[in-house]
Each structure stands twice: as structure tokens, then as C-alpha cells.
C-alpha atoms as a PDB file:
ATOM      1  CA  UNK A   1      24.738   2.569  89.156  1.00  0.00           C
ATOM      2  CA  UNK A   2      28.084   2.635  90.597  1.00  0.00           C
ATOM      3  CA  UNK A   3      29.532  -0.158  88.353  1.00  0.00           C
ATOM      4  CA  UNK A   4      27.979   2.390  85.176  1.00  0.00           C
ATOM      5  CA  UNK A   5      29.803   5.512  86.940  1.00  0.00           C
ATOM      6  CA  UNK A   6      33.054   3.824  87.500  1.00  0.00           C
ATOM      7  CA  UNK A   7      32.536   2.207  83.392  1.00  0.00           C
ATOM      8  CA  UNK A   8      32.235   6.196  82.149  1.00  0.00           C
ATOM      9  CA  UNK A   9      35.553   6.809  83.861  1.00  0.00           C
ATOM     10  CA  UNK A  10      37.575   4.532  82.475  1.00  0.00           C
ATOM     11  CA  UNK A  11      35.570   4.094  79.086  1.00  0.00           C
ATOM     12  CA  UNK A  12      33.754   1.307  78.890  1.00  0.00           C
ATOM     13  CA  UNK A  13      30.772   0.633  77.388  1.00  0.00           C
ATOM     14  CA  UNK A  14      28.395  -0.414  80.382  1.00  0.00           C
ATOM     15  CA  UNK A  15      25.503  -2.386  77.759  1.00  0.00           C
ATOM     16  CA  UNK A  16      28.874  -3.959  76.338  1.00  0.00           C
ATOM     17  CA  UNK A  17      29.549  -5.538  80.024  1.00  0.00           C
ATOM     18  CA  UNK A  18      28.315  -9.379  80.577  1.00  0.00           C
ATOM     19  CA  UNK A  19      26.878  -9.478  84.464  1.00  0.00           C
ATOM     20  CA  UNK A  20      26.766 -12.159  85.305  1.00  0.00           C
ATOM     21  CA  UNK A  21      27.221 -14.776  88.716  1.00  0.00           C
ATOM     22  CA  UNK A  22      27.554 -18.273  90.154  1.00  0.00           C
ATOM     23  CA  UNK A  23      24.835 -19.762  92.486  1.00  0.00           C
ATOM     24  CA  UNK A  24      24.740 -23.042  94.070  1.00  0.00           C
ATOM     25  CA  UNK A  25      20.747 -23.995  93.815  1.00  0.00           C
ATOM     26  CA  UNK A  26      18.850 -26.034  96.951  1.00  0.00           C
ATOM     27  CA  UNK A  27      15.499 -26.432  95.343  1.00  0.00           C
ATOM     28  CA  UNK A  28      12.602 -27.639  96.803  1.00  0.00           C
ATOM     29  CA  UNK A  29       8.745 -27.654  95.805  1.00  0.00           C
ATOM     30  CA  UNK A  30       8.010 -26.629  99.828  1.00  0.00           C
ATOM     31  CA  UNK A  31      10.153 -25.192 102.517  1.00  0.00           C
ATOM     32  CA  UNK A  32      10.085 -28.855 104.301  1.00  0.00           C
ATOM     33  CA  UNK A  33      11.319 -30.254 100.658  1.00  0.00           C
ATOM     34  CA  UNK A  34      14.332 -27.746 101.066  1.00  0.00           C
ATOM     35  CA  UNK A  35      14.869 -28.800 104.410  1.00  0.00           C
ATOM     36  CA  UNK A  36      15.060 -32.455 103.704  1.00  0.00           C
ATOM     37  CA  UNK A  37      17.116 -31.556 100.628  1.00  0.00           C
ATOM     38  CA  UNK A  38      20.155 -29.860 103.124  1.00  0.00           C
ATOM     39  CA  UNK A  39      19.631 -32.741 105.778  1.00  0.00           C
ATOM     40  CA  UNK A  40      20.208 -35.009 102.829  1.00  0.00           C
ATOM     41  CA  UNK A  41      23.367 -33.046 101.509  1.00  0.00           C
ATOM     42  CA  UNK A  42      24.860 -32.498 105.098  1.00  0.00           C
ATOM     43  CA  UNK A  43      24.509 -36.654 105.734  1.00  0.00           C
ATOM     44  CA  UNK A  44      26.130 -37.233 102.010  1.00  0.00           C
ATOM     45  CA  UNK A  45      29.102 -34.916 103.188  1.00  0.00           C
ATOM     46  CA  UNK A  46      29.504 -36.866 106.739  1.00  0.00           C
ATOM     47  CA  UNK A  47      29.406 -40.136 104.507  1.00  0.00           C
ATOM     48  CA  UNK A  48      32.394 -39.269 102.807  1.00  0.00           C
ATOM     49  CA  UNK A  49      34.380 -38.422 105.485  1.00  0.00           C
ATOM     50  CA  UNK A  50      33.861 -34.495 105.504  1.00  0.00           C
ATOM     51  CA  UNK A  51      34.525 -33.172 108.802  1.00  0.00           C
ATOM     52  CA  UNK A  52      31.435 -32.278 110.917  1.00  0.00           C
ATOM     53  CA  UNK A  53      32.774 -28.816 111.062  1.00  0.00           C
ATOM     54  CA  UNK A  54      32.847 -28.216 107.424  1.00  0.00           C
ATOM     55  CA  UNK A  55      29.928 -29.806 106.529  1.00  0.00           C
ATOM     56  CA  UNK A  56      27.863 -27.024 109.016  1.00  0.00           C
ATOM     57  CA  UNK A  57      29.776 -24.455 107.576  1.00  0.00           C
ATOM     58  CA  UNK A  58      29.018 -25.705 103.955  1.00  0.00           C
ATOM     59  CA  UNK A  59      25.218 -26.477 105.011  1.00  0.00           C
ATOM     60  CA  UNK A  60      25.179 -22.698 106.305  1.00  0.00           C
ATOM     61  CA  UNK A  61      26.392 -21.626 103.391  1.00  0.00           C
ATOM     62  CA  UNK A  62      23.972 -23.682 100.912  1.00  0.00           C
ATOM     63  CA  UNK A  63      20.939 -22.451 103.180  1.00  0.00           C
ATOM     64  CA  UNK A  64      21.777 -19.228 103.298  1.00  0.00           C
ATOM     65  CA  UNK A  65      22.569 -18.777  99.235  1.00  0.00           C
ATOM     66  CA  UNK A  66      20.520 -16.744  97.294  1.00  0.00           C
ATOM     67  CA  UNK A  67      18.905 -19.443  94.859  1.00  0.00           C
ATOM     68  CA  UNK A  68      17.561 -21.855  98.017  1.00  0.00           C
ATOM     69  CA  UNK A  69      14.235 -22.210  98.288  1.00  0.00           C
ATOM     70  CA  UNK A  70      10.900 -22.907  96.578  1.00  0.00           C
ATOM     71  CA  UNK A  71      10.502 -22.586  92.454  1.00  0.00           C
ATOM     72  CA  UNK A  72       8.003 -19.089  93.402  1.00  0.00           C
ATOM     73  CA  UNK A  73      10.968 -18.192  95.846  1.00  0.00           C
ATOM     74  CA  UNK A  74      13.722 -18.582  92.897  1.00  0.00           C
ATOM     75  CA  UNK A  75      11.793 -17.280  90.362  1.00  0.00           C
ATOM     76  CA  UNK A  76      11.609 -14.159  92.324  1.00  0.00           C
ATOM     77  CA  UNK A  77      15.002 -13.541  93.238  1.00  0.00           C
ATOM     78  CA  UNK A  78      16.289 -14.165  89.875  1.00  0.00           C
ATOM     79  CA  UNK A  79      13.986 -11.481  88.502  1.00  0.00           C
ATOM     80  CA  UNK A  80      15.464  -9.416  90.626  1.00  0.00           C
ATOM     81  CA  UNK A  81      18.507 -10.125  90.058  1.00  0.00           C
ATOM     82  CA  UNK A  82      17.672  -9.294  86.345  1.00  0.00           C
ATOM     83  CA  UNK A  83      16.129  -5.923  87.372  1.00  0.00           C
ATOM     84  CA  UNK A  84      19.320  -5.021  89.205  1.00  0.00           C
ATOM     85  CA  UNK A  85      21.233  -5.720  85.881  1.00  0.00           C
ATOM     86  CA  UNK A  86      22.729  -9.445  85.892  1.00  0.00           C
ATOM     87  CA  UNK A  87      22.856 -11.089  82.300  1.00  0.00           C
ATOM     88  CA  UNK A  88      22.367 -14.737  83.220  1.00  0.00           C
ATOM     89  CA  UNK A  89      23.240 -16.325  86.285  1.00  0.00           C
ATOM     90  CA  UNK A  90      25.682 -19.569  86.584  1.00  0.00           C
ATOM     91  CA  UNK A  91      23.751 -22.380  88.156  1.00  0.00           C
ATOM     92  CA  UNK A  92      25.061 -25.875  90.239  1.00  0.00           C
ATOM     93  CA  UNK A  93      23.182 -28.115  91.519  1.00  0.00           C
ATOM     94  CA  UNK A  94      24.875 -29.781  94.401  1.00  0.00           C
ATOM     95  CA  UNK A  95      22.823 -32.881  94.182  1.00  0.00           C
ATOM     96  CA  UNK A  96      21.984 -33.528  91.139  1.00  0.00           C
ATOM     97  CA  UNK A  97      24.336 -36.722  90.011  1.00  0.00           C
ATOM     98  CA  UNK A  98      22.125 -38.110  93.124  1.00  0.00           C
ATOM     99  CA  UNK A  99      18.625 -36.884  92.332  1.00  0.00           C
ATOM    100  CA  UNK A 100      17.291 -34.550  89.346  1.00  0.00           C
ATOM    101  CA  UNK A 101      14.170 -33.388  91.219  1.00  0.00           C
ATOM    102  CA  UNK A 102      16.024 -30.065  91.951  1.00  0.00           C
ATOM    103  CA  UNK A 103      16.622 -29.632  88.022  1.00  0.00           C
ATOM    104  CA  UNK A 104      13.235 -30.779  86.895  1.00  0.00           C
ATOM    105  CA  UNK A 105      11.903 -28.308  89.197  1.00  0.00           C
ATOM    106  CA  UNK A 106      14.229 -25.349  87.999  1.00  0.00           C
ATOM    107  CA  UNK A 107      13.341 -26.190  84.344  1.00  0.00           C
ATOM    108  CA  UNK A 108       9.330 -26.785  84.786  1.00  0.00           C
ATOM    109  CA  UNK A 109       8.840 -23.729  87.303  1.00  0.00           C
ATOM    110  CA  UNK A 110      11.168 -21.659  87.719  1.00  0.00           C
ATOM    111  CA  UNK A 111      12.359 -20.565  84.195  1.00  0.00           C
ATOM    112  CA  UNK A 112       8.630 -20.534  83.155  1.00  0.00           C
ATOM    113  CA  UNK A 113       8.188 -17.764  85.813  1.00  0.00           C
ATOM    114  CA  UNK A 114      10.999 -15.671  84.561  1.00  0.00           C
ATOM    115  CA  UNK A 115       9.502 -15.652  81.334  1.00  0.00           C
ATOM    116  CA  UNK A 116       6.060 -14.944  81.509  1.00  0.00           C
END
């Protein structure tokens, strides 16, 4: 609403503006799943030398991001998103040069979700 307001100001089309944003995903197919996944991610970090410090504050970061979770959790938040007027959102997956399951997940439940 405000971002439409603020458009008829300076006149732009708002339907002619892409909204759109970048989320890091932590996918899991239960909330333990999720928490192994961040475990896993924080001891990958330490392994190459990342500072404890800044692997908490990037583990904080990844479990508080708005696409962790479970595939119903995801699909939920992204239809929401969708409601609230984003285009497509901009996905990484932290992982997934290590493991796909993440992916497969996002692919076989989550985007089903969003469409039906």
C-alpha cells in the first residue's frame, strides 16, 4: 500500500513494478531435520576456519530467515509473501553443493503447495 502511494506520486506504474527478494533456504522435512541441517552448516563453517563468532552470528541469521523450516512451513510463508505482493522470490541454498535434500524437498513440496 505504501510502496503503490509513493508509485502514484512519482508516476509509476505499480503492476509494471517486479517485487521481488533474496532468501537463504534451511529446509528440512521436520523441525529436528532443520536443526541437524544448521548444526551441520555451523560445523562446515568452523571447518574452514570461520571464526566461532561469525559462524553464531551467521547460524542466527540462517535460523531466523524467513524460508527456514519445514516444506508446509515454506509453502506458507511464500504464499504470503505472494499475497502481500512479491513477484518471485530469489532462493540459495546454503548447502546444497554438499547435499540436495534441501532442493529435492523445495521442488517436490513446497512449489506443489504454492500451486495448488
Amino acid at each position: 500500500e505504501i510502496l503503490a502511494r509513493h508509485c502514484a506520486e512519482v508516476g509509476t506504474d505499480y503492476d509494471a513494478i517486479t517485487r521481488t527478494a533474496n532468501y537463504n533456504v534451511v529446509l528440512g522435512e521436520t523441525e529436528r531435520d532443520v536443526q541437524d541441517r544448521l548444526a551441520w552448516m555451523k560445523g562446515h563453517l568452523l571447518s574452514c576456519g570461520v571464526p566461532e563468532d561469525v559462524a553464531e552470528g551467521r547460524m542466527r541469521d540462517f535460523a531466523n530467515g524467513t524460508l527456514t523450516g519445514t516444506p508446509e512451513q515454506l509453502a506458507e510463508r511464500l504464499a504470503e509473501l505472494g499475497r502481500l505482493g512479491m513477484s518471485y522470490a530469489i532462493v540459495n541454498f546454503a548447502d546444497v553443493a554438499y547435499d540436495r535434500t534441501a532442493l529435492t524437498l523445495f521442488t517436490e513440496k513446497v512449489l506443489p503447495a504454492l500451486t495448488a
